[in-house]
Protein backbone atom coordinates (compact mmCIF):
# COMPACT_ATOMS: atom_id res chain seq x y z
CA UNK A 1 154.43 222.95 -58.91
CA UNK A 2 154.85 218.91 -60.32
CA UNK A 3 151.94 216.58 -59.74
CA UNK A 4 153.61 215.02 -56.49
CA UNK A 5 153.65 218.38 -54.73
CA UNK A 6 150.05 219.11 -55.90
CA UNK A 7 149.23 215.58 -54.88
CA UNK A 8 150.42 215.80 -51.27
CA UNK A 9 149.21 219.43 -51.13
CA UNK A 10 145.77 217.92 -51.11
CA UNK A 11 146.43 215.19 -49.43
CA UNK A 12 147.62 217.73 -46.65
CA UNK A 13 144.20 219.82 -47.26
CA UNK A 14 141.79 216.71 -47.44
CA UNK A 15 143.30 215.39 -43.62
CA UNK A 16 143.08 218.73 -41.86
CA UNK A 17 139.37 219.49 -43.24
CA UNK A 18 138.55 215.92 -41.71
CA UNK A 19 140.27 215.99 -38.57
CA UNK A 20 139.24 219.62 -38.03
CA UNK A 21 135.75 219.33 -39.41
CA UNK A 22 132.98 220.89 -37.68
CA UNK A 23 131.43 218.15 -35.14
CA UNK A 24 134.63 216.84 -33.92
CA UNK A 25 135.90 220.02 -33.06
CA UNK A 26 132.47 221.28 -31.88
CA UNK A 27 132.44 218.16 -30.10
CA UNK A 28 135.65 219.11 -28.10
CA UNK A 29 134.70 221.97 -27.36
CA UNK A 30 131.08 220.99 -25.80
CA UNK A 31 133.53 218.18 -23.78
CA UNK A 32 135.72 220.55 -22.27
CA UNK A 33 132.97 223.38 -21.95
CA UNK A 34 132.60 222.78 -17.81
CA UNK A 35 136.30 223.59 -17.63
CA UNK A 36 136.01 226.53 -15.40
CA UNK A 37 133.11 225.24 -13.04
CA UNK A 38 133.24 223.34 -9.76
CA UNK A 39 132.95 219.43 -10.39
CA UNK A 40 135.25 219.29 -13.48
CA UNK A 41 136.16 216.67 -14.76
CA UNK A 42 133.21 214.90 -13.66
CA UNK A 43 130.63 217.18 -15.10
CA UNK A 44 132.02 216.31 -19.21
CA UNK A 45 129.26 213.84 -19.42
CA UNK A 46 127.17 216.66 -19.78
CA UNK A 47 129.75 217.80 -22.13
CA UNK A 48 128.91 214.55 -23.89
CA UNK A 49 125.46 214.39 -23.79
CA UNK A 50 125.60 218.13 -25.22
CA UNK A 51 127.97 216.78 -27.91
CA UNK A 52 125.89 213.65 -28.69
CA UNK A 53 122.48 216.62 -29.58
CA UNK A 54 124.70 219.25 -31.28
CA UNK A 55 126.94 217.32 -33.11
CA UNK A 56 126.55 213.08 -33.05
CA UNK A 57 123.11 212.91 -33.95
CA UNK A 58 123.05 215.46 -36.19
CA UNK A 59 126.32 214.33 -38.12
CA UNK A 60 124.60 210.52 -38.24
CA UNK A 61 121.42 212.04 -39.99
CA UNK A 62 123.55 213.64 -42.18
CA UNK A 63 125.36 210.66 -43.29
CA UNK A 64 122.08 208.51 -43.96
CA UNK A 65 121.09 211.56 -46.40
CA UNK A 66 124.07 211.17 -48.11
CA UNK A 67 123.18 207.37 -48.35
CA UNK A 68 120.13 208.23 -50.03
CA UNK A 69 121.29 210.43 -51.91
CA UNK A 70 119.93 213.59 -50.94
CA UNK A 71 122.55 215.30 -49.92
CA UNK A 72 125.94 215.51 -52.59
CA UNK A 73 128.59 214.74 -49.28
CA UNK A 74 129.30 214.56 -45.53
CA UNK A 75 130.63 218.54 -46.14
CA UNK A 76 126.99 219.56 -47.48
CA UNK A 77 129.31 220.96 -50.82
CA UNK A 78 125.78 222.14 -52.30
CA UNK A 79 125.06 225.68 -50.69
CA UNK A 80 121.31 224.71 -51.46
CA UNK A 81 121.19 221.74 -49.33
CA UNK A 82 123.14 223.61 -46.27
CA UNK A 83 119.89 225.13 -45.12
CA UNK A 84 117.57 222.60 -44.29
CA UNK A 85 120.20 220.23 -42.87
CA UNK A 86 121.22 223.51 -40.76
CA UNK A 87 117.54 223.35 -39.37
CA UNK A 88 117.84 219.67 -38.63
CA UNK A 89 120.86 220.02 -37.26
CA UNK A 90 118.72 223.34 -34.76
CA UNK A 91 116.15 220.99 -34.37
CA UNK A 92 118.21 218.16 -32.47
CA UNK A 93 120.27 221.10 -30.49
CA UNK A 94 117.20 222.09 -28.98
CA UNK A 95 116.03 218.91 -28.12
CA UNK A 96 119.42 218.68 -26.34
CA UNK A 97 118.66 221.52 -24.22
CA UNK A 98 115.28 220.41 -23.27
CA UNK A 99 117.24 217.12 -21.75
CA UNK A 100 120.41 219.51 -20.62
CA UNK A 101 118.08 221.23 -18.35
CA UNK A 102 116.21 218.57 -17.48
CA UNK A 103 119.50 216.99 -16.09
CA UNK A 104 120.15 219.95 -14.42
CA UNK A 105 123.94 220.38 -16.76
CA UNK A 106 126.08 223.64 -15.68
CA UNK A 107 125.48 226.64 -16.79
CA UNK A 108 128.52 226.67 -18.54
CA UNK A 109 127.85 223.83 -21.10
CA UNK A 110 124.23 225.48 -21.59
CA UNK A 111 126.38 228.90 -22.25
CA UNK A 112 128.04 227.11 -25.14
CA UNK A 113 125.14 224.92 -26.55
CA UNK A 114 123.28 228.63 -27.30
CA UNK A 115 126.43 230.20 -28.65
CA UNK A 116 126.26 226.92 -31.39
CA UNK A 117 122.13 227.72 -31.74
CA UNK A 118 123.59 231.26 -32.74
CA UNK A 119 126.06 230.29 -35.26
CA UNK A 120 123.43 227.58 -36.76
CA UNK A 121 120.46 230.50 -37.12
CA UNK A 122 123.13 232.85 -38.53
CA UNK A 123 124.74 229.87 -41.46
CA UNK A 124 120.80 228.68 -41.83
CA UNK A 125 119.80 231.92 -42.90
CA UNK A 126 123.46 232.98 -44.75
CA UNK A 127 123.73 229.56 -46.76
CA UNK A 128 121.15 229.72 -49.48
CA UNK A 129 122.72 232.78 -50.58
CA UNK A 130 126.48 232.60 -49.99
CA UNK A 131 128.58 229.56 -48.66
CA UNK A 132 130.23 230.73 -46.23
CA UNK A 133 132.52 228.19 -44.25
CA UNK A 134 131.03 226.47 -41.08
CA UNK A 135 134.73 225.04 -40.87
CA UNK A 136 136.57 228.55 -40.45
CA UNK A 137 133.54 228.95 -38.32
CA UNK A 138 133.74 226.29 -36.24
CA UNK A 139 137.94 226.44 -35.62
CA UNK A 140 137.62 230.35 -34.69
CA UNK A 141 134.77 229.88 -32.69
CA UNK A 142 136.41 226.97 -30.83
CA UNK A 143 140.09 228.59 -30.58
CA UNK A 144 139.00 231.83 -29.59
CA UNK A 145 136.78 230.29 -26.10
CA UNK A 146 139.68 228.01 -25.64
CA UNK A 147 141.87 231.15 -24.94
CA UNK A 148 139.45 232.98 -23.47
CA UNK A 149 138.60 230.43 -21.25
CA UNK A 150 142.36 229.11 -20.90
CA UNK A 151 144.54 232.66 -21.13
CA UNK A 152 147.53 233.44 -23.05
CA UNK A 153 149.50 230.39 -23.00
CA UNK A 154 146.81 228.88 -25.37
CA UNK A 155 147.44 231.30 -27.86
CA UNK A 156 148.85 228.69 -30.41
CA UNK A 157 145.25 227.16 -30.88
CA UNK A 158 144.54 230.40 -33.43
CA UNK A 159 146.75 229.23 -35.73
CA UNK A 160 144.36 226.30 -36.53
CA UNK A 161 142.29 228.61 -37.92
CA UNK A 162 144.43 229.77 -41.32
CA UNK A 163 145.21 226.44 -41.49
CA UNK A 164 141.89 224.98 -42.01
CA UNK A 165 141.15 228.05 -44.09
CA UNK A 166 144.15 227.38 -46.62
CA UNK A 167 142.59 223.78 -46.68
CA UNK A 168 139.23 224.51 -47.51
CA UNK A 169 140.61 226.94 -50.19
CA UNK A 170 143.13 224.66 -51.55
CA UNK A 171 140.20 221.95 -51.41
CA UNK A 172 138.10 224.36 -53.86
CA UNK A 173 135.64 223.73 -51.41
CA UNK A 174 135.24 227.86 -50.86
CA UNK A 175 136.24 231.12 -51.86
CA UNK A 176 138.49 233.10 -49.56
CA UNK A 177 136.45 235.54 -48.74
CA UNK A 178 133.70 232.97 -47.70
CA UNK A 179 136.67 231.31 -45.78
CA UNK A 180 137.72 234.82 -44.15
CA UNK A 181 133.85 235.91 -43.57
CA UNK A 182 133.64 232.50 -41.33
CA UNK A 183 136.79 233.02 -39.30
CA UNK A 184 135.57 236.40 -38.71
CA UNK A 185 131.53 234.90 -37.54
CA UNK A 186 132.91 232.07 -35.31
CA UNK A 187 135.78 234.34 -34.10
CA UNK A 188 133.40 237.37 -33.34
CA UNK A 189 130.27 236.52 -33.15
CA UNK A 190 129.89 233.38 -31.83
CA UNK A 191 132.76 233.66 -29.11
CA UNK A 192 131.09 236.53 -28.80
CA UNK A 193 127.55 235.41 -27.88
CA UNK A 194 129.73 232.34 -26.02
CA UNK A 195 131.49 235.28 -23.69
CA UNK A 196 128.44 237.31 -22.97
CA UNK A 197 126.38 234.40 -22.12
CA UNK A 198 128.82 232.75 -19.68
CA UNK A 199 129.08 236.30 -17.92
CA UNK A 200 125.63 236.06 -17.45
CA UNK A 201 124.77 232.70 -17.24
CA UNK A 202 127.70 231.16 -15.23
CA UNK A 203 128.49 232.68 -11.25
């Protein structure tokens, strides 16, 4: 392959690990979370305010560590420094809920805030060890309840997921097994909590 291939190979990578990263598609997902409950579309600003605990807050703290310096990038690219931003990160979620349920948000958005607390505990305690990718994570988790949620005719969403897994592996930013292993968590496990939850949670 010459250098211009390689070049816009990574050029290719680099935009869909931004566009796709974790809080905007988290964020999304929180926004459109009320989808299937009486009062949609009005109810997304509880989307929002979910969005603004799980992912806006958390992603500006993030961004002042890297200022100072204690954190290497925006991607947390040191598996060492995944854990305790993880916990800040679980830290403002659950403040959201406290205000969620104070502002009496639908069960549905609550549903999908605790399936996020889920895959946080689970990186938290995976990252000091092994780095596996909270962006295959996040895309599966998201696709996945988007079809679940939406039926069949959504099925194209999956294919997000390879494709931010061939970017974070082209980026060198993971292995693909660590790539693969998140897929699998967000796809599985966190839908997973997501679906049981709503069954229970949401009438």
């Amino acid at each position: 392959m010459n250098a211009g291939a390689i070049r816009a190979k990574n050029r290719t990578a680099t935009w869909i690990t931004e566009a796709l990263q974790p809080p905007a598609v988290v964020s999304v997902q929180l926004l459109f979370s009320p989808l299937t409950q009486a009062g949609f579309p009005g109810t997304m600003a509880y989307g929002a305010l979910a969005a603004l605990f799980v992912c806006v807050i958390p992603l500006l703290l993030l961004l002042v560590l890297v200022k100072l310096g204690k954190v290497t990038d925006h991607h947390v690219s040191d598996r060492k420094q995944r854990a305790p931003v993880l916990l800040m990160a679980l830290a403002s979620i659950v403040a959201g809920l406290l205000v969620l349920n104070a502002a009496g948000a639908p069960q549905s958005v609550v549903a999908m805030v605790l399936a996020v607390v889920g895959g946080v505990v689970v990186l938290a305690g995976v990252s000091p060890f092994w780095k596996i990718s909270g962006h295959a994570a996040a895309i599966s988790s998201s696709a996945v309840i988007a079809v679940l949620m939406l039926g069949a005719a959504w099925l194209p969403l999956l294919l997000l997921i390879p494709a931010v897994g061939w970017s974070r592996v082209v980026l060198r930013a993971h292995t693909v097994a660590q790539v693969v292993a998140g897929s699998l968590f967000g796809g599985v496990v966190m839908a997973g909590i997501w679906w049981v939850l709503q069954g229970w949670m949401v009438p």
